[in-house]
C-alpha atoms as a PDB file:
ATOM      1  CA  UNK A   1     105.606  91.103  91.198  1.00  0.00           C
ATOM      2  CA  UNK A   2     105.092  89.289  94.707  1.00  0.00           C
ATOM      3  CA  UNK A   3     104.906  86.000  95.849  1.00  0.00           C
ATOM      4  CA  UNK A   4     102.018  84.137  96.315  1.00  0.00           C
ATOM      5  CA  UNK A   5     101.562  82.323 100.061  1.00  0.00           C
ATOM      6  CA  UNK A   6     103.143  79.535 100.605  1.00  0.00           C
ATOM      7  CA  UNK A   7      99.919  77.654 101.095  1.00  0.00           C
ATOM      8  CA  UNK A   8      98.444  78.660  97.890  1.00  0.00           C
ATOM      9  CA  UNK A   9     101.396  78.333  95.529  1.00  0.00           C
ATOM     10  CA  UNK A  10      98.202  78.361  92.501  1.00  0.00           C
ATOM     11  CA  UNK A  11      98.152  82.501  92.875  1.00  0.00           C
ATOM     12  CA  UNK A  12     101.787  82.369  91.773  1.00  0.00           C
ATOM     13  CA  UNK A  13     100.204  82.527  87.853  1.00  0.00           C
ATOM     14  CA  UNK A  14      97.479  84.706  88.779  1.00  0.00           C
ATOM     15  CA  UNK A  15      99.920  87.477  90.555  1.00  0.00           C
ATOM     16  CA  UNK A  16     101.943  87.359  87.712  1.00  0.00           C
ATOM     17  CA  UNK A  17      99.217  87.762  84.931  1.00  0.00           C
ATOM     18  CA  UNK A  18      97.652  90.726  87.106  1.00  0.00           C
ATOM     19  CA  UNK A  19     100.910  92.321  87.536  1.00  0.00           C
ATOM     20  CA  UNK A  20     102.192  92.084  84.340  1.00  0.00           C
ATOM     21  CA  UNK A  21      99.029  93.225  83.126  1.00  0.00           C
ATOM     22  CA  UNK A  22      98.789  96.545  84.959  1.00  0.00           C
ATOM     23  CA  UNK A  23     102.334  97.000  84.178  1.00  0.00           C
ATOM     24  CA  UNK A  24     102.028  97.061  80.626  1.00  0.00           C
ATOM     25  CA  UNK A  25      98.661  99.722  80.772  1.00  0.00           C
ATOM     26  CA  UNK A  26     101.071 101.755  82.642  1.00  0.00           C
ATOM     27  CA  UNK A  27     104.269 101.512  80.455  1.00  0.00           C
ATOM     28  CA  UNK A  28     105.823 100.234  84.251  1.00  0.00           C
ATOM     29  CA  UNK A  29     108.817  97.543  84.509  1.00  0.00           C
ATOM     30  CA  UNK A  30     107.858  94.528  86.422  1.00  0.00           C
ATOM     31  CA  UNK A  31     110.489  92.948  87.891  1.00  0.00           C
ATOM     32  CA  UNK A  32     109.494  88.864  88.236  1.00  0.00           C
ATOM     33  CA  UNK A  33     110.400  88.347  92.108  1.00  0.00           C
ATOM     34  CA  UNK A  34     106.899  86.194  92.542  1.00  0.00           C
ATOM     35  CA  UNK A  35     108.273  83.421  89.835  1.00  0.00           C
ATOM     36  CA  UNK A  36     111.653  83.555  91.217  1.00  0.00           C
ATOM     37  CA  UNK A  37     110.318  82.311  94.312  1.00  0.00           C
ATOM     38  CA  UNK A  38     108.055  80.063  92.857  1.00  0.00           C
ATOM     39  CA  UNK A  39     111.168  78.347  90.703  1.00  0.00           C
ATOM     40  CA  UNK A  40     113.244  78.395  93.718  1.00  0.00           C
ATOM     41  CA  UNK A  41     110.219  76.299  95.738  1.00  0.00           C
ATOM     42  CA  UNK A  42     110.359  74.028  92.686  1.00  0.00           C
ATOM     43  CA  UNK A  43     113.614  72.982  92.470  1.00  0.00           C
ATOM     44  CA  UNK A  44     114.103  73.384  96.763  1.00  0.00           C
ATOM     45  CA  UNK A  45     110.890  72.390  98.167  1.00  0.00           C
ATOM     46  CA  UNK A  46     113.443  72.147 101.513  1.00  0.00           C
ATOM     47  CA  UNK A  47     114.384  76.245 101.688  1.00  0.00           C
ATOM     48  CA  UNK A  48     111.616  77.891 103.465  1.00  0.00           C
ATOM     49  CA  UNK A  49     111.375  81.377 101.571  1.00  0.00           C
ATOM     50  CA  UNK A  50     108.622  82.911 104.011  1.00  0.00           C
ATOM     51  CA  UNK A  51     107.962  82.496 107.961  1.00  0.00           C
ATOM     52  CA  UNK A  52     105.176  81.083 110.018  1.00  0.00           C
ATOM     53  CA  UNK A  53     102.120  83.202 108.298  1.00  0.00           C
ATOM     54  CA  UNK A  54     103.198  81.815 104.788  1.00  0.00           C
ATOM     55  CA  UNK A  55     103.299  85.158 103.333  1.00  0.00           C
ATOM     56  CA  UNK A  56     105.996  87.482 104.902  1.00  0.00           C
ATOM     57  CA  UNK A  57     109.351  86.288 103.694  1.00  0.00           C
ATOM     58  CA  UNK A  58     112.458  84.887 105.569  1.00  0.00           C
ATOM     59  CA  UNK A  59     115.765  86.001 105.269  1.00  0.00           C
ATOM     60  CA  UNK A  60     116.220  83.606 102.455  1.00  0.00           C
ATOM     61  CA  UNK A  61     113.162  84.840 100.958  1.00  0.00           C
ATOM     62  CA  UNK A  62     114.429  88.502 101.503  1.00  0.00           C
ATOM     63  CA  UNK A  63     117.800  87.537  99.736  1.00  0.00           C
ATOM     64  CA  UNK A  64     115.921  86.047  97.103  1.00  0.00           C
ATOM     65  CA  UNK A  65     114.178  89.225  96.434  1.00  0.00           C
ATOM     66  CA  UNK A  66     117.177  91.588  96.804  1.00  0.00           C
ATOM     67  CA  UNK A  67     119.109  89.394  94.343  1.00  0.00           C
ATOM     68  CA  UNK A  68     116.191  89.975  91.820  1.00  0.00           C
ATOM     69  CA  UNK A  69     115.609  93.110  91.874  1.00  0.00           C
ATOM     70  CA  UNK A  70     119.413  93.651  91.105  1.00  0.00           C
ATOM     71  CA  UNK A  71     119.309  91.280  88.321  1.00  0.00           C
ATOM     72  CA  UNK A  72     116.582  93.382  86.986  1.00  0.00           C
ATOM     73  CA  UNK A  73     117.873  96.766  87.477  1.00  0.00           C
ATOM     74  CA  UNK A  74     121.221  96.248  86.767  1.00  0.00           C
ATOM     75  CA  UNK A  75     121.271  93.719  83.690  1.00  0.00           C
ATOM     76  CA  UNK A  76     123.956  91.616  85.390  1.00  0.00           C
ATOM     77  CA  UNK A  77     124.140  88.164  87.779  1.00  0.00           C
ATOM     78  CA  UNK A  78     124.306  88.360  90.886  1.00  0.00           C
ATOM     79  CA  UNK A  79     126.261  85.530  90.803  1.00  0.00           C
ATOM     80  CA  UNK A  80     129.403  84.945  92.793  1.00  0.00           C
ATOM     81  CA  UNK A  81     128.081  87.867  95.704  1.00  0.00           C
ATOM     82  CA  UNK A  82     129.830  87.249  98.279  1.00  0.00           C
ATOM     83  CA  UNK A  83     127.393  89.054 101.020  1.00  0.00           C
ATOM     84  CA  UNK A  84     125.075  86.182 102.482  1.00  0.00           C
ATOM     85  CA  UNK A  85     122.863  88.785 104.269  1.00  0.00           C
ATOM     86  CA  UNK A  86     122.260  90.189 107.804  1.00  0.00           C
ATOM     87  CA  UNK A  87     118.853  89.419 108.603  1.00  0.00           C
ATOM     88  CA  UNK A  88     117.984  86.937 111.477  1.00  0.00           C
ATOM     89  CA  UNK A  89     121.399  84.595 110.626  1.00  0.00           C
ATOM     90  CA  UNK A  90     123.852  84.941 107.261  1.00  0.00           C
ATOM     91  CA  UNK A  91     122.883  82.256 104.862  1.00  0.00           C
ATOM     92  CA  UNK A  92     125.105  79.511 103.833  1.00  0.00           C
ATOM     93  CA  UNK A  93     127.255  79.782 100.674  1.00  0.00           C
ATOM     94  CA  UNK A  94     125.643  77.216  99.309  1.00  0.00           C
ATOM     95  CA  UNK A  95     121.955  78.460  99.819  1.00  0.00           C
ATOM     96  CA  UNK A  96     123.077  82.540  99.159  1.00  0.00           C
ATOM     97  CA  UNK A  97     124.583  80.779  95.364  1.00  0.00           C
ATOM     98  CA  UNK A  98     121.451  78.897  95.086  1.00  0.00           C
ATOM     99  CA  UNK A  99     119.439  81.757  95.379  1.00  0.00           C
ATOM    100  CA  UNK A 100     121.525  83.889  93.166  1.00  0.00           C
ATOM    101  CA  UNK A 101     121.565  81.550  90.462  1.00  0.00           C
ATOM    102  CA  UNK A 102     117.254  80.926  90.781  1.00  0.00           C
ATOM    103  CA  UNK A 103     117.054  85.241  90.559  1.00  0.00           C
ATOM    104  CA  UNK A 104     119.593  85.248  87.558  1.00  0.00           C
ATOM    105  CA  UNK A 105     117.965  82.932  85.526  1.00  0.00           C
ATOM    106  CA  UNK A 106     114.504  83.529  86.141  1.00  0.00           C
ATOM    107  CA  UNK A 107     115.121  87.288  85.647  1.00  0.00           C
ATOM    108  CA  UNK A 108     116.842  86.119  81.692  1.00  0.00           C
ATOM    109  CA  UNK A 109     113.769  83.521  81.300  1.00  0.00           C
ATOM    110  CA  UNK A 110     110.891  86.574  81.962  1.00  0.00           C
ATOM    111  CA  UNK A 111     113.045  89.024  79.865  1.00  0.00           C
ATOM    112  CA  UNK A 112     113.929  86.730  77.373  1.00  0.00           C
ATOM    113  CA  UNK A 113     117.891  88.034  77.540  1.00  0.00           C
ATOM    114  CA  UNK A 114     120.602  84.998  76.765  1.00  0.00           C
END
């Protein structure tokens, strides 16, 4: 599931209703990277997640992503990573936890796991 732009944070439920949609026609796993940037907007309005276009994603954005899709795959946090990426410039610790705690828990939330 993708993002929605950054300037039109109102697609976020309609990406996620389409995706989740087609997924379940086609027996496919969605993995819920659109909300986890839209919950990491809403509690860091501050953290830009994509670049100048609003739709292509930063390196935070990127890590973001990443850090989902692992949650997803591999059932387990990816809390407490200590890689803080190699994009354009590392991340801080502080934004890399962040991020790894908004992919975490909005991959439990969408899959319902405690």
């Amino acid at each position: 599931m993708t993002w929605a732009y950054a300037d039109k944070p109102e697609m976020t439920k309609q990406l996620a209703d389409a995706t989740i949609a087609v997924a379940n026609e086609n027996n496919a796993l969605v993995i819920p990277v659109g909300l986890a940037f839209a919950n990491a907007l809403k509690q860091r309005p501050d953290l830009k997640l994509t670049v100048a276009d609003n739709r292509h994603p930063t390196s935070a954005g990127t890590y973001l992503e990443a850090a989902t899709i692992l949650a997803a795959l591999t059932k387990k946090s990816p809390e407490g990573a200590s890689y803080l990426g190699g994009c354009e410039k590392p991340l801080t610790e502080k934004d890399a936890a962040f991020l790894q705690k908004v992919a975490w828990d909005t991959v439990k939330n969408f899959y319902g796991w405690k």
